[in-house]
N, C-alpha and C. Protein backbone atom coordinates (compact mmCIF):
# COMPACT_ATOMS: atom_id res chain seq x y z
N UNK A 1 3.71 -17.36 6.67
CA UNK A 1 3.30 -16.01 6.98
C UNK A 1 1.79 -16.00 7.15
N UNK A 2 1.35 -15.30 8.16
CA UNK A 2 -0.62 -15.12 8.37
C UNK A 2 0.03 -13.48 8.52
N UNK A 3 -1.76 -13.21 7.78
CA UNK A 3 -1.78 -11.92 8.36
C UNK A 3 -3.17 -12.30 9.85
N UNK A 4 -2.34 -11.00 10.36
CA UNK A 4 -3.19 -11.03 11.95
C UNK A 4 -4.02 -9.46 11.73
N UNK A 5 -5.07 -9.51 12.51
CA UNK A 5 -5.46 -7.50 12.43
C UNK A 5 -4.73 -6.87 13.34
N UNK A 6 -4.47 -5.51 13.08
CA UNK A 6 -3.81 -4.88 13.83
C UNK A 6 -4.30 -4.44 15.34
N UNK A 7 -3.33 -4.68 16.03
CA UNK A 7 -3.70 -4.56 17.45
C UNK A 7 -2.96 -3.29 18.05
N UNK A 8 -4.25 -2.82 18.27
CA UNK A 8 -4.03 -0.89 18.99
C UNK A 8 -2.42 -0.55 19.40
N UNK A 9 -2.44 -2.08 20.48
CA UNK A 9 -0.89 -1.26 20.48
C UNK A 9 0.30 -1.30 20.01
N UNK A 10 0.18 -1.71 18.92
CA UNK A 10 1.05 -2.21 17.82
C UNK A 10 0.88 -0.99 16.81
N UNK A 11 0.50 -0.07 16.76
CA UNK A 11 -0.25 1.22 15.87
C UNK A 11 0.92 1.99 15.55
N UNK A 12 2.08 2.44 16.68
CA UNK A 12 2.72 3.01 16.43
C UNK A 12 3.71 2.39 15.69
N UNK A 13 4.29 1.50 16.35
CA UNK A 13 5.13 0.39 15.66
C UNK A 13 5.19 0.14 14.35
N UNK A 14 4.26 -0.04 13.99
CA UNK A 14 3.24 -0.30 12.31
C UNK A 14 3.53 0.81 11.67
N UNK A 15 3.08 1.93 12.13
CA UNK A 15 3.22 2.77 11.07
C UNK A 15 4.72 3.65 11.37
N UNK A 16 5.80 3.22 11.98
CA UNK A 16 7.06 3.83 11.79
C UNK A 16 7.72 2.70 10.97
N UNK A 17 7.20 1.05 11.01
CA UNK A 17 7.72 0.65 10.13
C UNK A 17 7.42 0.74 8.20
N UNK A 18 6.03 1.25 8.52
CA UNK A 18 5.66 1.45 6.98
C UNK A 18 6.49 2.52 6.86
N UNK A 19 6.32 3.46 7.50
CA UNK A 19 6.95 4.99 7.14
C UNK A 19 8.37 4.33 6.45
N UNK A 20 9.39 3.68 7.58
CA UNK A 20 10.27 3.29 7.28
C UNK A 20 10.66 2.86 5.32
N UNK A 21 9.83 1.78 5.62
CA UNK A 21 9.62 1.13 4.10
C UNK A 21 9.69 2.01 2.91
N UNK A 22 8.76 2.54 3.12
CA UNK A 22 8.42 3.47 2.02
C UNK A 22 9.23 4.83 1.62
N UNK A 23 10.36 5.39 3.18
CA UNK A 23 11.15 6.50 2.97
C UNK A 23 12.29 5.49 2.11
N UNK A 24 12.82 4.16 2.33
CA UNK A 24 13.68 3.61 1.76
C UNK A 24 13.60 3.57 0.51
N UNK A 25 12.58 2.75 -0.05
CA UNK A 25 12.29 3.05 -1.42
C UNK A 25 12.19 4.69 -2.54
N UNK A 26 12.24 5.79 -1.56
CA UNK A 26 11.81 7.22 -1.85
C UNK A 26 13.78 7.01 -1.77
N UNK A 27 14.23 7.04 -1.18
CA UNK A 27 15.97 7.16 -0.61
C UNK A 27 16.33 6.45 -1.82
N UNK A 28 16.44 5.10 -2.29
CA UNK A 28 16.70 4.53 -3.20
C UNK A 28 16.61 4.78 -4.13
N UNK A 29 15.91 5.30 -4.47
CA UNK A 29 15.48 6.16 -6.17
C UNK A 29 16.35 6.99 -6.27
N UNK A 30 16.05 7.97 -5.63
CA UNK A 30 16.31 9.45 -5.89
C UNK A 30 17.76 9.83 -5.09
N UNK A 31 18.27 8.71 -4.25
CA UNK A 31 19.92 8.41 -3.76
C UNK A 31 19.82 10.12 -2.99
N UNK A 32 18.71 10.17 -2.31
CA UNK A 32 18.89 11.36 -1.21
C UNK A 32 18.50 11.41 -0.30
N UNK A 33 18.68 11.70 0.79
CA UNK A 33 18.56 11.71 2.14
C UNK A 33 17.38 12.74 2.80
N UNK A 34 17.53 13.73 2.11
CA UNK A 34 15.98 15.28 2.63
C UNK A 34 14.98 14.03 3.56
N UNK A 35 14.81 15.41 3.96
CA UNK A 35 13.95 14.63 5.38
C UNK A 35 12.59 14.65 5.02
N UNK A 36 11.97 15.39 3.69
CA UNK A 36 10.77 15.28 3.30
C UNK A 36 10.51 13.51 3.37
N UNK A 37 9.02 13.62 4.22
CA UNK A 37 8.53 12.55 4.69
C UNK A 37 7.92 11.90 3.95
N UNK A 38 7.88 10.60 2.72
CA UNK A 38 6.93 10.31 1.74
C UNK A 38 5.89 9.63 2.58
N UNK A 39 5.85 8.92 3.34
CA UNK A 39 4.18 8.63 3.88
C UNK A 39 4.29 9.79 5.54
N UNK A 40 3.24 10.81 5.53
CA UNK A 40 3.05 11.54 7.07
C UNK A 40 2.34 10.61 7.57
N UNK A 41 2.49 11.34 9.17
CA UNK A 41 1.32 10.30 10.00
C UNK A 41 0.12 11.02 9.61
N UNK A 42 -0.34 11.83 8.81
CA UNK A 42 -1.92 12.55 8.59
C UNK A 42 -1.99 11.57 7.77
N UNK A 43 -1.48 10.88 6.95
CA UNK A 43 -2.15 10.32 5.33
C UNK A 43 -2.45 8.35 6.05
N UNK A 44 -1.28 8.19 6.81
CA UNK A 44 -1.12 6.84 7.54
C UNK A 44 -3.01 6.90 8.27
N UNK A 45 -3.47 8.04 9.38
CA UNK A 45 -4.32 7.75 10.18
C UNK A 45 -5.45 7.74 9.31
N UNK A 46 -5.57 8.80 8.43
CA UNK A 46 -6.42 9.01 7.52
C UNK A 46 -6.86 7.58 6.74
N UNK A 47 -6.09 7.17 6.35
CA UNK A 47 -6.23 5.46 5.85
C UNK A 47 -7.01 4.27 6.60
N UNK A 48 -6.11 4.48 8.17
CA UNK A 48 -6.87 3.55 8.91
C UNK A 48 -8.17 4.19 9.37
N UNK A 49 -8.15 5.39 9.44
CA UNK A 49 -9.76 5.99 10.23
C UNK A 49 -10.96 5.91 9.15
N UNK A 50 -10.45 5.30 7.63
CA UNK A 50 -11.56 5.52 6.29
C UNK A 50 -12.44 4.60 6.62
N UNK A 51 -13.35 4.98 6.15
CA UNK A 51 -14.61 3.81 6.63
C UNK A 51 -14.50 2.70 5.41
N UNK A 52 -14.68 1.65 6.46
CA UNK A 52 -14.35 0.51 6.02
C UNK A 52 -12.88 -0.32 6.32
N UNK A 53 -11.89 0.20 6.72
CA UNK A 53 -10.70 0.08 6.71
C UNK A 53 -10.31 -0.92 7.75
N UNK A 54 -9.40 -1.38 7.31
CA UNK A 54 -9.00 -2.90 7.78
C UNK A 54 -7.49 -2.62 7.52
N UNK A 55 -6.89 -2.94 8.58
CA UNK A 55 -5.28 -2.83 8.67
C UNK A 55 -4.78 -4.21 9.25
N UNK A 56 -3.85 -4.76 8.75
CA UNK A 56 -3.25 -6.32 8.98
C UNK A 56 -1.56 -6.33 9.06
N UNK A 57 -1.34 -7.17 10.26
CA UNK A 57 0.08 -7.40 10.40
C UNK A 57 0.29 -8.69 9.56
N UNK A 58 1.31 -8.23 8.81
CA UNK A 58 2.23 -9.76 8.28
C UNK A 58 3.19 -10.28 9.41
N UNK A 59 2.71 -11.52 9.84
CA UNK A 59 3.44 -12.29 10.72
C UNK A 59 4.21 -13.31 10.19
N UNK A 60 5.57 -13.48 10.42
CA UNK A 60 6.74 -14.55 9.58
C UNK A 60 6.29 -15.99 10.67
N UNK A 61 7.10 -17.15 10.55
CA UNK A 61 7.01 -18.55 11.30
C UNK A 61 7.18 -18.10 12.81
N UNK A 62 8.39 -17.04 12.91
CA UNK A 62 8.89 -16.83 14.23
C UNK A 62 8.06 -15.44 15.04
N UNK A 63 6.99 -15.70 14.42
CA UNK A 63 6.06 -14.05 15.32
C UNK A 63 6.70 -12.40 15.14
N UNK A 64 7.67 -12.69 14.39
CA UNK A 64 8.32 -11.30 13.89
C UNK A 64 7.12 -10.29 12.75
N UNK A 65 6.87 -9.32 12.71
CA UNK A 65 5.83 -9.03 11.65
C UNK A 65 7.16 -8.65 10.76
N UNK A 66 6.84 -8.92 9.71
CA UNK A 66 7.36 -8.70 8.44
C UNK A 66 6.87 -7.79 7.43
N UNK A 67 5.93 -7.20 7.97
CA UNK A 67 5.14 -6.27 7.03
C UNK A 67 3.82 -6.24 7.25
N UNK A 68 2.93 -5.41 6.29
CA UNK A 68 1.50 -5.59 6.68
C UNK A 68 0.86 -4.61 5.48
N UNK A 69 -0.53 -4.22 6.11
CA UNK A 69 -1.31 -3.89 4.91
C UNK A 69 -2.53 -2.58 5.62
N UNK A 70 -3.12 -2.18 4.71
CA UNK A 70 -4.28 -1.16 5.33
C UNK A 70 -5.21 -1.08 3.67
N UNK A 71 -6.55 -1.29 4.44
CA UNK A 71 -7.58 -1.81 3.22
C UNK A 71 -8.63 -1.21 3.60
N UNK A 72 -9.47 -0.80 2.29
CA UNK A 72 -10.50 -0.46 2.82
C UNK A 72 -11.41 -1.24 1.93
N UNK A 73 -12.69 -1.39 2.48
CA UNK A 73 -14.13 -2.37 1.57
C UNK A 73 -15.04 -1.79 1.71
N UNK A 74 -15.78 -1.83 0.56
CA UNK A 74 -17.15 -1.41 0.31
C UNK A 74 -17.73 -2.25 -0.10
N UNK A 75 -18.54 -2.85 0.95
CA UNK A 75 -19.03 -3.97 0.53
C UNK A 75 -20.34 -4.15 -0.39
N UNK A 76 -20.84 -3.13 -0.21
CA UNK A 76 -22.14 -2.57 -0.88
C UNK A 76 -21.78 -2.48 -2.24
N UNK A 77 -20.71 -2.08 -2.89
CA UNK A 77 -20.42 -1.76 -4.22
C UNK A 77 -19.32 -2.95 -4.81
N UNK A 78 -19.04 -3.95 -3.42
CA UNK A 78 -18.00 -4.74 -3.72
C UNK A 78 -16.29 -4.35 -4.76
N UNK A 79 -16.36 -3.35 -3.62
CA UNK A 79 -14.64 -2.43 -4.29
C UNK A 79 -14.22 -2.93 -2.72
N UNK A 80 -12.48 -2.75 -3.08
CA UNK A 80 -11.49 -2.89 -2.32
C UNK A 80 -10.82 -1.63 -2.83
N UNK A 81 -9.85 -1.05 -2.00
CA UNK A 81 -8.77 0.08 -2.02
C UNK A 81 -7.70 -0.85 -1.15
N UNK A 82 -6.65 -0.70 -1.74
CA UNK A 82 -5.46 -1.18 -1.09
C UNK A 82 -4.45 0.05 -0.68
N UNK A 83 -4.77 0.66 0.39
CA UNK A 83 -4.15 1.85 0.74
C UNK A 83 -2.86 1.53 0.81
N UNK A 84 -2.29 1.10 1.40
CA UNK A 84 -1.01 0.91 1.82
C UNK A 84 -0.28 -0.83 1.81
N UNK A 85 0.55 -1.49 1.03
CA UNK A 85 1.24 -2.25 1.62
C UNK A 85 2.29 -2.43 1.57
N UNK A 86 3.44 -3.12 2.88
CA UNK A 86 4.33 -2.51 2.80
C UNK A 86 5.09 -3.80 3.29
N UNK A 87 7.20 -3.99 3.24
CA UNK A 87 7.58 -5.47 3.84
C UNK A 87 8.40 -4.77 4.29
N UNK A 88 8.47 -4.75 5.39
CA UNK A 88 9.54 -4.31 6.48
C UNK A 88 11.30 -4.20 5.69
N UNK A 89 11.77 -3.04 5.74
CA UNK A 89 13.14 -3.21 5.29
C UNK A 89 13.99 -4.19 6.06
N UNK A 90 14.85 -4.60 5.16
CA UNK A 90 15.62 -5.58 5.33
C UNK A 90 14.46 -7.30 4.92
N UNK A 91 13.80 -6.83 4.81
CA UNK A 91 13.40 -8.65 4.35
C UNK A 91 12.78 -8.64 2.92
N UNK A 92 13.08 -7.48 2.09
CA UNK A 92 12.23 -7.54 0.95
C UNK A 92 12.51 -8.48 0.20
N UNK A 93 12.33 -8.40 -0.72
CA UNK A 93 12.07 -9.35 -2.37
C UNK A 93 12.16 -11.06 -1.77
N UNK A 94 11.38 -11.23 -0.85
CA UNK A 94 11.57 -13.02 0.14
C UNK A 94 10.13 -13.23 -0.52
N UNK A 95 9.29 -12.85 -1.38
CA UNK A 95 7.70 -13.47 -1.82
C UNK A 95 7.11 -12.60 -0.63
N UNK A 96 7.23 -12.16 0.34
CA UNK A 96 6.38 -11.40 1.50
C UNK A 96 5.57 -10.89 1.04
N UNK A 97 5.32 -9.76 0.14
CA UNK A 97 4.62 -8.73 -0.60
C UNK A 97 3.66 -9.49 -1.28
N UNK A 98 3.77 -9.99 -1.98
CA UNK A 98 2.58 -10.93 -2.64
C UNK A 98 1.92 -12.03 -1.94
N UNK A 99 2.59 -12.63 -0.90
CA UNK A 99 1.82 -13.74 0.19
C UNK A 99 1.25 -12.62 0.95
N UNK A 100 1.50 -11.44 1.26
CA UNK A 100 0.28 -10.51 1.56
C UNK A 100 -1.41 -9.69 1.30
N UNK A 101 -0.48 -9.95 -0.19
CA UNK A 101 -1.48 -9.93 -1.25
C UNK A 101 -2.79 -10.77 -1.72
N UNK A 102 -1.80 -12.28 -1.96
CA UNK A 102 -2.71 -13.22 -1.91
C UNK A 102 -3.90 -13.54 -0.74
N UNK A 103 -3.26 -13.21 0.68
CA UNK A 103 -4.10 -13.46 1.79
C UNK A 103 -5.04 -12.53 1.59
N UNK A 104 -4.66 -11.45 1.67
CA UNK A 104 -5.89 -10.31 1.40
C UNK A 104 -6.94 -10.98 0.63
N UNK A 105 -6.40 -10.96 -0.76
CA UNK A 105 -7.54 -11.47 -1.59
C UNK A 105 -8.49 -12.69 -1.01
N UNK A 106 -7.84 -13.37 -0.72
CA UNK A 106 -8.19 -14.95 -0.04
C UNK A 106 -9.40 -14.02 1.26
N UNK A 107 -8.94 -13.57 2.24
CA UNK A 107 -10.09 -13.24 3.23
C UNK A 107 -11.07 -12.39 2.70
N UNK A 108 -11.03 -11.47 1.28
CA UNK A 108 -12.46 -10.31 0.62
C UNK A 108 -12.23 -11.20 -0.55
N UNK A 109 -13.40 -12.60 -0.89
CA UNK A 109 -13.92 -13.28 -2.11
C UNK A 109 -14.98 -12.08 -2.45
N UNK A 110 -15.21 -11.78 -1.77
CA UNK A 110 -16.67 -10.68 -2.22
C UNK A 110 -16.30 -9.64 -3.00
N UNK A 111 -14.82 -9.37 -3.05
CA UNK A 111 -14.40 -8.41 -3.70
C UNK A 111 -14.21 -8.19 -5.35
N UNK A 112 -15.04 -7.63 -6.22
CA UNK A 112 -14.76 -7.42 -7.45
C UNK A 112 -13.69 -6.81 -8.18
N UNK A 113 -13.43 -5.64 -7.78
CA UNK A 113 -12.11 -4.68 -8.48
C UNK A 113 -11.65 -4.36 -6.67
N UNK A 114 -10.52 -4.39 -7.32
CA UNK A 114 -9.42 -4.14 -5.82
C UNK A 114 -9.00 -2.84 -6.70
N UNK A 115 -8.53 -1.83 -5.97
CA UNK A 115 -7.33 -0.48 -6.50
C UNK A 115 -6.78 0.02 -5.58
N UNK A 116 -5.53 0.63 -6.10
CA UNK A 116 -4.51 0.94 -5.39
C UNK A 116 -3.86 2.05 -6.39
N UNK A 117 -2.77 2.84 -5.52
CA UNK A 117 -2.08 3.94 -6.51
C UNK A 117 -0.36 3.49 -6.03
N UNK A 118 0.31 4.11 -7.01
CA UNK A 118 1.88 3.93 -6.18
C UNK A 118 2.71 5.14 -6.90
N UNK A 119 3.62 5.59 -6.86
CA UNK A 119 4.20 6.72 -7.36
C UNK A 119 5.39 6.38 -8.68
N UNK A 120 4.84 7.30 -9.69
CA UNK A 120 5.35 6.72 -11.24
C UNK A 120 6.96 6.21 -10.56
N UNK A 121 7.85 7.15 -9.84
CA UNK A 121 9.11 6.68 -9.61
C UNK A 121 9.65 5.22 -8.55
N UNK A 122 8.52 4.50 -8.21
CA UNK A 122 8.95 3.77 -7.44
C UNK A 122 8.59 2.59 -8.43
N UNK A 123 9.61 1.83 -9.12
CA UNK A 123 9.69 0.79 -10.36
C UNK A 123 9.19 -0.49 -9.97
N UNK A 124 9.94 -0.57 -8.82
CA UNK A 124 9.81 -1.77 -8.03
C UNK A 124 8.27 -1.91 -7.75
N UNK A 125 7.72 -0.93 -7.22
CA UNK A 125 6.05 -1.16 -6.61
C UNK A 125 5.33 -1.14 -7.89
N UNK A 126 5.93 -0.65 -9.27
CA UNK A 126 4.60 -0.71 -10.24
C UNK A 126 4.93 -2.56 -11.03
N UNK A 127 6.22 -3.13 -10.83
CA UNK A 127 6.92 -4.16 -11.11
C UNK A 127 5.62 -5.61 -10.12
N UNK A 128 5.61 -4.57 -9.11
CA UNK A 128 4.81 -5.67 -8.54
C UNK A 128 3.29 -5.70 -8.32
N UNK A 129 2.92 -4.95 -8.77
CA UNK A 129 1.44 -4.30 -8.74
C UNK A 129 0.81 -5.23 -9.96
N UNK A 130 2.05 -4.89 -11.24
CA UNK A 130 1.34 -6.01 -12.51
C UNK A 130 1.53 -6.90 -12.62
N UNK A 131 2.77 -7.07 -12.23
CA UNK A 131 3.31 -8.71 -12.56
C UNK A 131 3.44 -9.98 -11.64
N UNK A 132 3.38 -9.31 -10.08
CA UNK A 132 3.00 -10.08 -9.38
C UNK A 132 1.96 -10.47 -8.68
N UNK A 133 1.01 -9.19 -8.72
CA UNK A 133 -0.16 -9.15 -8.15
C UNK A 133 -1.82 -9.36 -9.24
N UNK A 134 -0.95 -8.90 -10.19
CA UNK A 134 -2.47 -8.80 -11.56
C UNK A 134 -3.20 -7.40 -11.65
N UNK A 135 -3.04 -6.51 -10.94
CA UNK A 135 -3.26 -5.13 -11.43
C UNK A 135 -2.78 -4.63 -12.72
N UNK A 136 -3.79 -4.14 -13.09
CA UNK A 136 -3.65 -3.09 -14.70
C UNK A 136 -3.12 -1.43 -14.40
N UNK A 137 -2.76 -1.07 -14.87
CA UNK A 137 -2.29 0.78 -14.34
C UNK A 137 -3.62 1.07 -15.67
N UNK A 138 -4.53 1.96 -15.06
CA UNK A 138 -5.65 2.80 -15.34
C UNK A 138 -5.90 4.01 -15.20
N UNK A 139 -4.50 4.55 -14.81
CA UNK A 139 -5.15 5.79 -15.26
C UNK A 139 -3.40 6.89 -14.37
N UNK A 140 -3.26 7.84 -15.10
CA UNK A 140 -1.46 8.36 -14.81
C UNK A 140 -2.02 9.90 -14.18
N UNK A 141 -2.14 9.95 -12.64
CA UNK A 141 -1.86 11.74 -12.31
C UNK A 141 -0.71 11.84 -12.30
N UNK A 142 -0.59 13.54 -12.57
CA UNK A 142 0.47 14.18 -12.30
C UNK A 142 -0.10 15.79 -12.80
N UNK A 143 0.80 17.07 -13.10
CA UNK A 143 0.22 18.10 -13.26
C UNK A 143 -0.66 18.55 -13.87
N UNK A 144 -0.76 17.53 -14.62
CA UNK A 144 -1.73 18.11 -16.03
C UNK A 144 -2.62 17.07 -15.59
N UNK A 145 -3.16 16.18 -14.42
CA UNK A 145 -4.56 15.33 -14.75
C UNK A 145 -3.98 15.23 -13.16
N UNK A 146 -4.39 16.08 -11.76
CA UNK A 146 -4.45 15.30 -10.86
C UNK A 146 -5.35 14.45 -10.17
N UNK A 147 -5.29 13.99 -9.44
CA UNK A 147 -6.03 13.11 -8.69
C UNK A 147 -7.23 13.66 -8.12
N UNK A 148 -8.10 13.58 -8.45
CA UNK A 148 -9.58 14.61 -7.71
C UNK A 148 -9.77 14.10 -6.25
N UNK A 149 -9.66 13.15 -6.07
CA UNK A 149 -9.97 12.57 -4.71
C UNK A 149 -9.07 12.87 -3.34
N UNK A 150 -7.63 13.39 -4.68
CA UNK A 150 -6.71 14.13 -3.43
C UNK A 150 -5.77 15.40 -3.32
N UNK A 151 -6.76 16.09 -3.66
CA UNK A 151 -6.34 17.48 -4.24
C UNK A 151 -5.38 18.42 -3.03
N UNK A 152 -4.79 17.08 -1.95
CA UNK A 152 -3.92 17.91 -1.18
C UNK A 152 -2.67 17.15 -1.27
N UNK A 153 -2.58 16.04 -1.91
CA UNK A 153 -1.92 15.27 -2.64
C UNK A 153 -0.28 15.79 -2.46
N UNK A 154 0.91 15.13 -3.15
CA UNK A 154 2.11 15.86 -2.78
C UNK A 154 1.93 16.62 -4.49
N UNK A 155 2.87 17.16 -4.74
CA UNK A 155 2.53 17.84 -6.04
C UNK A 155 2.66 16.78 -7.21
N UNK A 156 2.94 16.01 -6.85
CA UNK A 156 1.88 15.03 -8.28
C UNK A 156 3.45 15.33 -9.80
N UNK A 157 4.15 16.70 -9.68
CA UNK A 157 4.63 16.63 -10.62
C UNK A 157 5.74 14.93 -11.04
N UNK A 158 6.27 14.48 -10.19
CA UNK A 158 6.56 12.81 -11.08
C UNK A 158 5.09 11.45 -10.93
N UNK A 159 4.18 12.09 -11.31
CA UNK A 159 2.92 11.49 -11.45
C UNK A 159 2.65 10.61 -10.13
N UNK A 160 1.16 9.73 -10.42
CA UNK A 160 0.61 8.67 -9.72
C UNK A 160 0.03 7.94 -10.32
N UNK A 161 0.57 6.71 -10.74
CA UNK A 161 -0.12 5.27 -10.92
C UNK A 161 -1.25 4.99 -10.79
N UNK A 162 -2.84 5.04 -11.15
CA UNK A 162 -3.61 4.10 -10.42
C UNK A 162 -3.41 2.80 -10.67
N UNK A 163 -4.13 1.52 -9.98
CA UNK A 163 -4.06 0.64 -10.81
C UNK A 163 -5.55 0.01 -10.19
N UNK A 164 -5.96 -1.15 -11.14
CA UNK A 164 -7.07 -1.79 -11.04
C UNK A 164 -6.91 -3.41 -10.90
N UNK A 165 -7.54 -4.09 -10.33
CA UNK A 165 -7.95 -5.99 -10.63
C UNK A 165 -8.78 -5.91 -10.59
N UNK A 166 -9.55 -6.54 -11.63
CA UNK A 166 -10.65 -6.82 -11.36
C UNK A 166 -10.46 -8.67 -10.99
N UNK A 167 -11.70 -9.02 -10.11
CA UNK A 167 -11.75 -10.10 -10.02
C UNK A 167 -12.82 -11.37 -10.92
N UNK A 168 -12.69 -12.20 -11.56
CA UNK A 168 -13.59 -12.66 -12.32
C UNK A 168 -14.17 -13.74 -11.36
């Protein structure tokens, strides 16, 4: 697997397959179908348009993308945000998610603390945030402590994860 950067016209593609990903895991939990959208395309563009932001296709042996990623760096303060990553349904739990991970890390050495958020109900993404990736959970929104940075947020009532790595 390489990750490649995302190429313009691959934009849409990309983000109906994240969407995809991520409504599955929202479907899987909660075993319901509602058409409420867990990633919109406002929160998807918003990610890639953040300054600094870096979006990457996961490419398998056979040129199929298998997933991918959206990052943002500050290089000045040496932080990473890991906005989004995601493995295409149907190929999950194959190591994809973390050989995504690892590459990331591998191309930002400059990077000190990486963070990311994921939603208290999705087990699987906080399963892999600590145990496969090395993130700490630092800090729990939900109604009573939301997120300041995203005060348009979905309502937060089954919380949000942050999490932290630092890098030594």
């Amino acid at each position: 697997m390489k990750l490649i950067t995302l190429r313009a016209e691959e934009t849409i593609l990309f983000k109906e397959e994240m969407q995809a990903a991520f409504q599955h895991g929202f479907q899987a939990h909660y075993k319901d179908d509602n058409q409420w959208q867990v990633l919109p395309d406002k929160d998807f563009y918003q990610s890639l348009e953040a300054q600094g932001a870096e979006a990457y296709e996961a490419i398998d042996a056979d040129g199929q993308r298998v997933g991918g990623a959206i990052i943002a760096i500050d290089a000045a303060e040496r932080r990473g945000e890991l906005s989004f990553l995601y493995v295409k349904v149907g190929v999950q739990s194959k190591g994809i998610g973390q050989a995504i991970w690892k590459a990331i890390e591998t191309m930002h050495p400059e990077i000190e603390v990486w963070e990311t958020c994921t939603p208290y109900f999705d087990r699987r993404n906080i399963h892999f945030y600590i145990n496969r990736c090395g993130f700490h959970a630092v800090e729990f929104f939900n109604e009573h402590h939301p997120d300041p940075h995203m005060p348009e947020q979905f309502d937060q009532q089954d919380g949000l994860f942050k999490f932290e790595k630092r890098i030594k």
